[in-house]
C-alpha atoms as a PDB file:
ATOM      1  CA  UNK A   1      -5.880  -8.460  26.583  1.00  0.00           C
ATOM      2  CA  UNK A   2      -8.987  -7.320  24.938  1.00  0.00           C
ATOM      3  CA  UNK A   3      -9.010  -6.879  21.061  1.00  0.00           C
ATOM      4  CA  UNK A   4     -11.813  -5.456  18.545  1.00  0.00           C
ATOM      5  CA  UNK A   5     -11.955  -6.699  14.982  1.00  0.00           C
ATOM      6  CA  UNK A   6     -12.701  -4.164  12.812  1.00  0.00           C
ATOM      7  CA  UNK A   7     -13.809  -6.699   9.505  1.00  0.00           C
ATOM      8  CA  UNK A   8     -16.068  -6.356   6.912  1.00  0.00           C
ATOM      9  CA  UNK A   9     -15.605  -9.921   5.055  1.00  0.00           C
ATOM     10  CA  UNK A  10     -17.075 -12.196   8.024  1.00  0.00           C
ATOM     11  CA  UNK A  11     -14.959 -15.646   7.443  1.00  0.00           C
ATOM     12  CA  UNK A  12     -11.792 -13.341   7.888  1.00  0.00           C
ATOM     13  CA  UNK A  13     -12.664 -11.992  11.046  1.00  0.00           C
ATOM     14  CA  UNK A  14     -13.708 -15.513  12.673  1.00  0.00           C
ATOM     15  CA  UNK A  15     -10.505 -16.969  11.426  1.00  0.00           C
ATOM     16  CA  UNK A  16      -8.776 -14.136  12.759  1.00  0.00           C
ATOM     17  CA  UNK A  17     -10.567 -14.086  16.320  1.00  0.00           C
ATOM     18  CA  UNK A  18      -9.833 -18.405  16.538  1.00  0.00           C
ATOM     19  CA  UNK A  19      -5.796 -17.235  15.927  1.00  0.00           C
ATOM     20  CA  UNK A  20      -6.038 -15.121  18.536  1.00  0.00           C
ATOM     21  CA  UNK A  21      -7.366 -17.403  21.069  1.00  0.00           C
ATOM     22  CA  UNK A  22      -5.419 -19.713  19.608  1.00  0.00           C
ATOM     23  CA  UNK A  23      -2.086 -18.341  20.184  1.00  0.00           C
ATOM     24  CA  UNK A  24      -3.456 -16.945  23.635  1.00  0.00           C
ATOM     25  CA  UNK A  25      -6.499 -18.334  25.404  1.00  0.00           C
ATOM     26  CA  UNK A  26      -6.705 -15.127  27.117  1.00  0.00           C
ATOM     27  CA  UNK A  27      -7.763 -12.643  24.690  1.00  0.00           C
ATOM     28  CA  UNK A  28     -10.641 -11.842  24.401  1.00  0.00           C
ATOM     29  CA  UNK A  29     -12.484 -10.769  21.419  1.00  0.00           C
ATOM     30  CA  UNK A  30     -14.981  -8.091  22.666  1.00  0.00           C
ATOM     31  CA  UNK A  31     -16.657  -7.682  18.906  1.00  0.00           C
ATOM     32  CA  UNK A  32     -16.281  -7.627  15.553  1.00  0.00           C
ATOM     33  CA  UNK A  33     -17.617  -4.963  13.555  1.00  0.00           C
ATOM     34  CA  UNK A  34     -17.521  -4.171   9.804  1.00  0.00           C
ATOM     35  CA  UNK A  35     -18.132  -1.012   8.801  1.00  0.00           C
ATOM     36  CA  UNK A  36     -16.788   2.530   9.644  1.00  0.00           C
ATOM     37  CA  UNK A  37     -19.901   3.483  11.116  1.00  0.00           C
ATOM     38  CA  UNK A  38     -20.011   0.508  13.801  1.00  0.00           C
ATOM     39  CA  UNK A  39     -16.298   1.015  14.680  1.00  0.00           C
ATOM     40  CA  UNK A  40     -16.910   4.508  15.351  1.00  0.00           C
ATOM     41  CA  UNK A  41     -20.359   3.780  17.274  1.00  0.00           C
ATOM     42  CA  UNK A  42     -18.184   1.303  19.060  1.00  0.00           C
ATOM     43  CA  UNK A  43     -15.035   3.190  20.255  1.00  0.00           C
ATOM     44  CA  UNK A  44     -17.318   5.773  20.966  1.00  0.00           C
ATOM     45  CA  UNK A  45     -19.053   3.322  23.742  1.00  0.00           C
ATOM     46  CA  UNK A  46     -16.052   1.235  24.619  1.00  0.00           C
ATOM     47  CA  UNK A  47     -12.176   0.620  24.848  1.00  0.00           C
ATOM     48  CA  UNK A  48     -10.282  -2.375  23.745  1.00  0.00           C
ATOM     49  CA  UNK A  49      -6.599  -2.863  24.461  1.00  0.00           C
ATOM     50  CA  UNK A  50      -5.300  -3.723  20.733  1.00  0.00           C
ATOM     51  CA  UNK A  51      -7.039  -3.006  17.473  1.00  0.00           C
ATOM     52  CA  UNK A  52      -7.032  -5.333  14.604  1.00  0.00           C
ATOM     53  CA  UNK A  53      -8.209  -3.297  11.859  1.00  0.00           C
ATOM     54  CA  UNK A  54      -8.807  -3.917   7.997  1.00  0.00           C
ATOM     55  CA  UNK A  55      -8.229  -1.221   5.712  1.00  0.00           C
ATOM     56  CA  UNK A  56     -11.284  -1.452   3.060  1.00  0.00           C
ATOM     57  CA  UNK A  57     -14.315  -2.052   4.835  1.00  0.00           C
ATOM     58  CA  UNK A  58     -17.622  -1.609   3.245  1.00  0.00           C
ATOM     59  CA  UNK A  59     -18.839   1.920   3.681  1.00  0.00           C
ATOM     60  CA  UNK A  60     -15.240   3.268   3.527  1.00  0.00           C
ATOM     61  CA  UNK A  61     -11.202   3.309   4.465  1.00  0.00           C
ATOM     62  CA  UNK A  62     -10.452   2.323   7.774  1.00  0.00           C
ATOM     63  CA  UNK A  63      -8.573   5.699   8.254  1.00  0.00           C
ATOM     64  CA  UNK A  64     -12.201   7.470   7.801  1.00  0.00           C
ATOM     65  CA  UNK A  65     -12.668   6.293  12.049  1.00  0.00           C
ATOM     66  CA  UNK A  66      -9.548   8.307  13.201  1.00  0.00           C
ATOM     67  CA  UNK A  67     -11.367  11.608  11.862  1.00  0.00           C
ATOM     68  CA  UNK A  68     -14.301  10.650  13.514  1.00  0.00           C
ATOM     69  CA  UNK A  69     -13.509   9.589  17.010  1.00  0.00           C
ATOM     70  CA  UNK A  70     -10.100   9.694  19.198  1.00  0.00           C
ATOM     71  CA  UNK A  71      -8.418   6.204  18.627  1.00  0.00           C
ATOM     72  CA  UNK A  72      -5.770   5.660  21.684  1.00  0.00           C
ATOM     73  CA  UNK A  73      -5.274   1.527  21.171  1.00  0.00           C
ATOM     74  CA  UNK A  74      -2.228   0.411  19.250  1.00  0.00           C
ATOM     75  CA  UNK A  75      -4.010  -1.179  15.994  1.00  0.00           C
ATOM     76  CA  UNK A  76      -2.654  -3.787  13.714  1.00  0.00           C
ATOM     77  CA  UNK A  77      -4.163  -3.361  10.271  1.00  0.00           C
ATOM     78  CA  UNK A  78      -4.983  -6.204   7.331  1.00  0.00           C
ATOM     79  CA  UNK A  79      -5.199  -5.739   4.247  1.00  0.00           C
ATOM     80  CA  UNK A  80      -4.662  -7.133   0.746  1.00  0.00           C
ATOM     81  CA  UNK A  81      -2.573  -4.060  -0.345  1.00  0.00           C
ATOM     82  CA  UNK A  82       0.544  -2.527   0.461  1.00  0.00           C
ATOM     83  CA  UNK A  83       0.357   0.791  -0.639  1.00  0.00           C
ATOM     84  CA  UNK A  84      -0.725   2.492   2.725  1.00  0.00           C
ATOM     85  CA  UNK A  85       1.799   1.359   4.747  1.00  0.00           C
ATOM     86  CA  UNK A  86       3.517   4.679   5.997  1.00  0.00           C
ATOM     87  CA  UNK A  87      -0.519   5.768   6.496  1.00  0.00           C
ATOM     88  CA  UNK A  88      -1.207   2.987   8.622  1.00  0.00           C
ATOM     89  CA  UNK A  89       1.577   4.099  10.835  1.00  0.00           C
ATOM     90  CA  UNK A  90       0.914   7.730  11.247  1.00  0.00           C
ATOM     91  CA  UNK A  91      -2.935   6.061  12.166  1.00  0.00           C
ATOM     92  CA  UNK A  92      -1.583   4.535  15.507  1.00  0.00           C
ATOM     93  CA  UNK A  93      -0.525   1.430  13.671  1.00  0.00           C
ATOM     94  CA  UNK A  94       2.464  -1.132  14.855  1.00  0.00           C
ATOM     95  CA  UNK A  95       2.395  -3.408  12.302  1.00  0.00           C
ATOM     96  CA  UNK A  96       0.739  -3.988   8.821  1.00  0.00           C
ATOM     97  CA  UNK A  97      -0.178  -7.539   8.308  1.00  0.00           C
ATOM     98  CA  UNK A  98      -0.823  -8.304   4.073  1.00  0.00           C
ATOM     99  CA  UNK A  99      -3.511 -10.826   2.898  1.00  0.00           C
ATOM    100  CA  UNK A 100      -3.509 -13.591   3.406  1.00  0.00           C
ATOM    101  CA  UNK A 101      -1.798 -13.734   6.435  1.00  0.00           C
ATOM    102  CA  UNK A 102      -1.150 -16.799   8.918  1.00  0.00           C
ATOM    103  CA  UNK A 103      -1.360 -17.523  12.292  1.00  0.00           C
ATOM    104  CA  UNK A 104       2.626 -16.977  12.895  1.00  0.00           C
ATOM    105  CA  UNK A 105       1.976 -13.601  11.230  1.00  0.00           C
ATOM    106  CA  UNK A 106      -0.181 -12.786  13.736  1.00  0.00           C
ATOM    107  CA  UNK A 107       1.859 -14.346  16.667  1.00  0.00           C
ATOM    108  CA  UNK A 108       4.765 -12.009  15.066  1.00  0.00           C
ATOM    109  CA  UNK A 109       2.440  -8.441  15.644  1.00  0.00           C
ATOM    110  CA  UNK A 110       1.627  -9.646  19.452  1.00  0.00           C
ATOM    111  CA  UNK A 111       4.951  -9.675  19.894  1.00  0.00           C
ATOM    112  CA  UNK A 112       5.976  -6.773  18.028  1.00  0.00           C
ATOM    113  CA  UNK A 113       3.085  -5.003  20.267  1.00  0.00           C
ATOM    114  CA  UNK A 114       4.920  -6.741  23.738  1.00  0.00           C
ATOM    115  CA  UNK A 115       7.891  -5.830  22.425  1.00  0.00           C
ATOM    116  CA  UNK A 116       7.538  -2.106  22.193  1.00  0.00           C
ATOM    117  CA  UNK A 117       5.111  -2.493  25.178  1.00  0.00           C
ATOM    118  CA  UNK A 118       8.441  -2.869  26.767  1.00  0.00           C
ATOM    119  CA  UNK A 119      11.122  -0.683  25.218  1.00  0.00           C
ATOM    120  CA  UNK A 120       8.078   2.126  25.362  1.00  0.00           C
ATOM    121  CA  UNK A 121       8.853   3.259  21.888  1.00  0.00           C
ATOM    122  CA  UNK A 122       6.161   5.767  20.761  1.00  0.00           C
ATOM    123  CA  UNK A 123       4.035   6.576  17.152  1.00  0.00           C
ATOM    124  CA  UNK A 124       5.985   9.228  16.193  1.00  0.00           C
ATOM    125  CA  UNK A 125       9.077   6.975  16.605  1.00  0.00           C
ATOM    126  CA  UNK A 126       7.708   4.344  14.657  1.00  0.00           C
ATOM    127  CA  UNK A 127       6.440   6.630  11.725  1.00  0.00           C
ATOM    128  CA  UNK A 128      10.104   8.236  11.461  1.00  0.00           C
ATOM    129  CA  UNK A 129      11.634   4.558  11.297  1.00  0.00           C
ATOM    130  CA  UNK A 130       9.173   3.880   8.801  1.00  0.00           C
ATOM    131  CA  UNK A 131       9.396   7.294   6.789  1.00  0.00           C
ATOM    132  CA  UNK A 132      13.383   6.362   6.762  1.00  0.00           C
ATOM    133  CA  UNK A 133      12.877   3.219   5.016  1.00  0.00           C
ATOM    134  CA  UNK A 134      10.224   4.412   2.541  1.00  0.00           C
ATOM    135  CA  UNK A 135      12.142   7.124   1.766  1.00  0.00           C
ATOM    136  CA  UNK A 136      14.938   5.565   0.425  1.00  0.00           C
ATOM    137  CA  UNK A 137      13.875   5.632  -3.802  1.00  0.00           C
ATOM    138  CA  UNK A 138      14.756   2.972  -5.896  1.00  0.00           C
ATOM    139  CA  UNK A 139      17.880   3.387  -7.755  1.00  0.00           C
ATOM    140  CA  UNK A 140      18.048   0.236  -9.554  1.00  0.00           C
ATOM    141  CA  UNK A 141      16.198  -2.976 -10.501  1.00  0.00           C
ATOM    142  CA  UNK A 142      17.296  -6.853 -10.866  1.00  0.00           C
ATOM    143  CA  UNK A 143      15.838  -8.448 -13.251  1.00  0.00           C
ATOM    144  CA  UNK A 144      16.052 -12.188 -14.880  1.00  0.00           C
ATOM    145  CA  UNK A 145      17.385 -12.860 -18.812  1.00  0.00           C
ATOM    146  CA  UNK A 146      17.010 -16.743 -18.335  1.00  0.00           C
ATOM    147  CA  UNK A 147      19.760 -18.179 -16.326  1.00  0.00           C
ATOM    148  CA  UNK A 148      21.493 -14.010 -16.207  1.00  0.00           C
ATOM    149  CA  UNK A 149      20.935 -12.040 -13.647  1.00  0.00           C
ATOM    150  CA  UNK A 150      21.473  -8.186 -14.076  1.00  0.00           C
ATOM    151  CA  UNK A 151      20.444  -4.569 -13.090  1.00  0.00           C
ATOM    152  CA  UNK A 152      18.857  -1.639 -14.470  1.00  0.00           C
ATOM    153  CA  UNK A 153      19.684   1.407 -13.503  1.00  0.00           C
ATOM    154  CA  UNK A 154      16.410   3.607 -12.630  1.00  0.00           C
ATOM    155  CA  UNK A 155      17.769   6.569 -14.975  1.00  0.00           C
ATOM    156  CA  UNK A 156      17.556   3.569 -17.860  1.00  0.00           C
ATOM    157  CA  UNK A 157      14.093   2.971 -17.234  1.00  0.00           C
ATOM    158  CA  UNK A 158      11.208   4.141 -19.370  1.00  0.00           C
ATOM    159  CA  UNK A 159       8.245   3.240 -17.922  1.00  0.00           C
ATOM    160  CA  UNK A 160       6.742   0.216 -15.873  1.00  0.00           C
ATOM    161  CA  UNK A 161       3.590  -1.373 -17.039  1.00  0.00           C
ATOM    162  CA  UNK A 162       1.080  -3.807 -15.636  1.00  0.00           C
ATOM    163  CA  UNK A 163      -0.094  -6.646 -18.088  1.00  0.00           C
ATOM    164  CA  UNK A 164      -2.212  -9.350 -16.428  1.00  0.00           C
ATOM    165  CA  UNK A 165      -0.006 -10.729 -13.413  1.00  0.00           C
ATOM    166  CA  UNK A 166       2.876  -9.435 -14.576  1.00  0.00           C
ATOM    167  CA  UNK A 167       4.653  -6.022 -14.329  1.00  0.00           C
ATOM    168  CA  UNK A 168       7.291  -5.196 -17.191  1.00  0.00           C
ATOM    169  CA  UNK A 169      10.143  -2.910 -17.071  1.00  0.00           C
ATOM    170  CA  UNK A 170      11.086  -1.564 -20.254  1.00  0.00           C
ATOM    171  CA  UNK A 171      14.117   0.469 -20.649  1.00  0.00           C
ATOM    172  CA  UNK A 172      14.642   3.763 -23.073  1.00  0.00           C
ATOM    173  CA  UNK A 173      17.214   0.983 -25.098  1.00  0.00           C
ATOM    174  CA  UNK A 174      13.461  -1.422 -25.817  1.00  0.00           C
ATOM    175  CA  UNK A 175      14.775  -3.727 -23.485  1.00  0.00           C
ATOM    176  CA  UNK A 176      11.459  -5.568 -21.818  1.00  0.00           C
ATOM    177  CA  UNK A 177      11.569  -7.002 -18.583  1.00  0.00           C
ATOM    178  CA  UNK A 178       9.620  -9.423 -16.055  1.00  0.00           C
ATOM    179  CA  UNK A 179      10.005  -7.491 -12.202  1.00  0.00           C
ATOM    180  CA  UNK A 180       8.494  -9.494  -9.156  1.00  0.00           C
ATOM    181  CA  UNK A 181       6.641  -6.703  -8.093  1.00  0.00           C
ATOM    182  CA  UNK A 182       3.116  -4.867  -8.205  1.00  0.00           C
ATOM    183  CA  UNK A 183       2.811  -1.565  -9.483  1.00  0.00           C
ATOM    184  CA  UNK A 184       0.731  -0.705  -6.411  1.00  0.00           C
ATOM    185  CA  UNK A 185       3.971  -1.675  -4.387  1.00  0.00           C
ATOM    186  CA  UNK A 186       6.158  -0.528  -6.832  1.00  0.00           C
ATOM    187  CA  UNK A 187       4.966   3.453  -7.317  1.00  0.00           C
ATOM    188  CA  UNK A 188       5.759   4.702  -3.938  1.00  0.00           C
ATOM    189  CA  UNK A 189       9.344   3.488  -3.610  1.00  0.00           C
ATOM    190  CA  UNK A 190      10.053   5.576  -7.491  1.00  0.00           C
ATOM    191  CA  UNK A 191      11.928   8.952  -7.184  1.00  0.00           C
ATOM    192  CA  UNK A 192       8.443  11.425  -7.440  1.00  0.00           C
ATOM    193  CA  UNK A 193      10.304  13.999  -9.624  1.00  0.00           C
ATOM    194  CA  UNK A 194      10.944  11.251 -12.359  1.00  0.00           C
ATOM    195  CA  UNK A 195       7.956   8.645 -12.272  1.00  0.00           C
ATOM    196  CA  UNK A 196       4.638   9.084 -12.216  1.00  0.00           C
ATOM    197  CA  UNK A 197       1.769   6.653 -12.249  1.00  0.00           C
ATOM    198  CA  UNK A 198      -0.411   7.694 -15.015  1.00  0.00           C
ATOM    199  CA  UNK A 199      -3.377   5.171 -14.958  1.00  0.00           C
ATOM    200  CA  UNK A 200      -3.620   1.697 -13.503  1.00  0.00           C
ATOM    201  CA  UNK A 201      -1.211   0.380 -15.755  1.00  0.00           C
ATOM    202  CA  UNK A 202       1.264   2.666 -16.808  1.00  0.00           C
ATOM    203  CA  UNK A 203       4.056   4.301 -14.157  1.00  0.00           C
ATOM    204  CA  UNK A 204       6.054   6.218 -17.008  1.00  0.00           C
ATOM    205  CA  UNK A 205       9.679   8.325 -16.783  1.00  0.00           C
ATOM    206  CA  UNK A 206       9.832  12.029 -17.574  1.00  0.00           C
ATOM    207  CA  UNK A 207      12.079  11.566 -20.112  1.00  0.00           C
ATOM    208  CA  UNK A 208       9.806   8.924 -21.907  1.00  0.00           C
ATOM    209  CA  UNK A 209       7.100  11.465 -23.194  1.00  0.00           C
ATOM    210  CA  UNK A 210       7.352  12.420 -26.331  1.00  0.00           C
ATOM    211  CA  UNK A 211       4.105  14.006 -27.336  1.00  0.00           C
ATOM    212  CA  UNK A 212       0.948  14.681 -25.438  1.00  0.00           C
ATOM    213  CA  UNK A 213      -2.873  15.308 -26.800  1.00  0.00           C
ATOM    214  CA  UNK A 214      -5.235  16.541 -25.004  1.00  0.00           C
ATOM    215  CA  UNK A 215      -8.750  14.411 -24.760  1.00  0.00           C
ATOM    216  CA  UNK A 216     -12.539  14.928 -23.591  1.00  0.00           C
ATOM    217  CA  UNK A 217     -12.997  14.716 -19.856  1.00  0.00           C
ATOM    218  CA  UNK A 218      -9.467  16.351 -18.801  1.00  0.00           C
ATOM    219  CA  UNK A 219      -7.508  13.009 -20.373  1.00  0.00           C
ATOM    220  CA  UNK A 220      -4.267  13.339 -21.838  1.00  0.00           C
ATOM    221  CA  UNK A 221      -3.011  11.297 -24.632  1.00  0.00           C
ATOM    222  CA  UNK A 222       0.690  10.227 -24.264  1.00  0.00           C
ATOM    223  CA  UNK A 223       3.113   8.947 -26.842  1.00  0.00           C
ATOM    224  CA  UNK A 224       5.640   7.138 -25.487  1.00  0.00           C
ATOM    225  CA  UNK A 225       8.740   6.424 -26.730  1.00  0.00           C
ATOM    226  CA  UNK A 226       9.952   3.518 -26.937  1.00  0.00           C
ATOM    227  CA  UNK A 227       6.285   2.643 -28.064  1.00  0.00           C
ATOM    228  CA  UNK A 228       4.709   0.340 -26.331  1.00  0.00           C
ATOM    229  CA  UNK A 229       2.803  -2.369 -27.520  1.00  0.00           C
ATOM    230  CA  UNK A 230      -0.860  -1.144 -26.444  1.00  0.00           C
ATOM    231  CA  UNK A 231      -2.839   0.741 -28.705  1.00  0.00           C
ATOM    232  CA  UNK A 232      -3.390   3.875 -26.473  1.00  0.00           C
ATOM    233  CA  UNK A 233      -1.359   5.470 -23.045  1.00  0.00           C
ATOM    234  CA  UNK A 234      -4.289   7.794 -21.692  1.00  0.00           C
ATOM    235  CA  UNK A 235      -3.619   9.348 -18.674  1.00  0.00           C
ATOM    236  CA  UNK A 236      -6.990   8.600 -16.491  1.00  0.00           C
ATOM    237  CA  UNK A 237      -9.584  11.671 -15.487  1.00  0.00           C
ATOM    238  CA  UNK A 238      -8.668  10.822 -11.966  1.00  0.00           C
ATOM    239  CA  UNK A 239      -4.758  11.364 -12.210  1.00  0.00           C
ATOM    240  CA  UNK A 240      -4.905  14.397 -14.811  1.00  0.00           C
ATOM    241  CA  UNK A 241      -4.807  17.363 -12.427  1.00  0.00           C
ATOM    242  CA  UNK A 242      -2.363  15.593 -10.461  1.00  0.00           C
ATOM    243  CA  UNK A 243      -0.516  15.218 -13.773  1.00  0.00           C
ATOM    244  CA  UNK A 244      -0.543  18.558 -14.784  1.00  0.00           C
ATOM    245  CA  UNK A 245       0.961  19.392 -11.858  1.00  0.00           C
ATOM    246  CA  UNK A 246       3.695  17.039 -11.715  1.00  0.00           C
ATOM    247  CA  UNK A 247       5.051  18.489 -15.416  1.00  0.00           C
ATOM    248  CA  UNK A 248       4.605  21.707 -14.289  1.00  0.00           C
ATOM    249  CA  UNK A 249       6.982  21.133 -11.297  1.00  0.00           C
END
């Protein structure tokens, strides 16, 4: 088998290419290339049989190459973030490997690639498996009170905000709570009508707003209630016409 690295953070990429041989002394690593430009140039000139393919490269997304040249290898892609999961799919993606990743991850995708190698599922049929399970919203959250263990109801929630590691849930009741997840993780598993990410720190409930002030730049000021314990909620220049849009839904 024949495999191009598509890497822009060189120690990665040799690591990855000595799993590969590795776990199989026949693949073969035809190059490693880190930009979007190369990978393009490259698939343009040549063919490998499986794709390995990081997401943030250094001129662009990785999903900038399938709009530039026809892509017809399964590709694996690595990343450190799992917010493009369902993208990587629809992008002739078979698995999604998060950073950092081990060799037994790796051996894992191979055989996830033999494996469907042989049951000759398609793309499409791996994006609708996919869509299914992102598609199902969160309707409730365990958290920890010490020793306790409870849930919270998504309907009690009112709002979800990042503080250093951590990412608190704090419920329309000022209940504050520690959840094992990231908010990049977190946003696209929320019920869209009801949540919305607001800045890089704040995913806040409909129902939590109770004023909003407009600001310089297309910003919106937003008083939440119950108030949190940051001086300001802004809602950032980038997400304000998206925003809008969601109240006005």
């Amino acid at each position: 088998m024949t495999v191009l690295i598509i890497e822009d953070e060189e120690l990665a990429a040799v690591t990855l290419q000595n799993m590969l041989v590795h776990i199989n002394p026949e693949i073969k690593v035809h190059a490693i290339v880190g930009t979007v430009e190369a990978a393009v140039n490259w698939l343009q000139n040549h063919q490998a049989d499986l794709l390995f393919m990081d997401i943030h490269l250094g001129d662009g997304e990785s999903f900038q190459i399938f709009q530039r040249v026809e892509v017809s290898s399964p590709v694996i892609f690595t990343t450190a973030y799992d917010q493009y999961t369902l993208k990587a799919f629809k992008n002739q993606g078979i698995d999604y490997l998060l950073k950092p990743f081990d060799e037994e991850d790796v051996r894992s995708a191979l055989t996830k690639l033999s494996n469907i190698r042989q049951t000759n599922i398609n793309t499409p049929q791996l994006v609708q498996k996919v869509e299914e399970v992102l598609g199902r919203t969160r309707n409730r959250f365990m958290v920890k009170v010490g020793k306790l263990i409870k849930t919270v109801a998504a309907d009690q929630v009112a709002y979800f905000m990042a503080d250093d590691k951590y990412l608190f849930l704090v419920t329309k009741d000022q209940q504050n709570y520690i959840i094992e997840e990231t908010i990049g993780s977190l946003e696209p598993k929320l019920d869209q009508d009801s949540f919305f990410r607001i800045n890089r720190k704040f995913i806040i409930h409909i129902n939590a707003i109770k004023e909003m002030y407009k600001l310089s730049r297309n910003r919106v000021r937003i008083h939440l209630s119950p108030k949190p314990e940051t001086a300001e909620v802004v809602v950032s220049e980038e997400r304000a016409e998206a925003f809008k849009k969601w109240l006005d839904q």
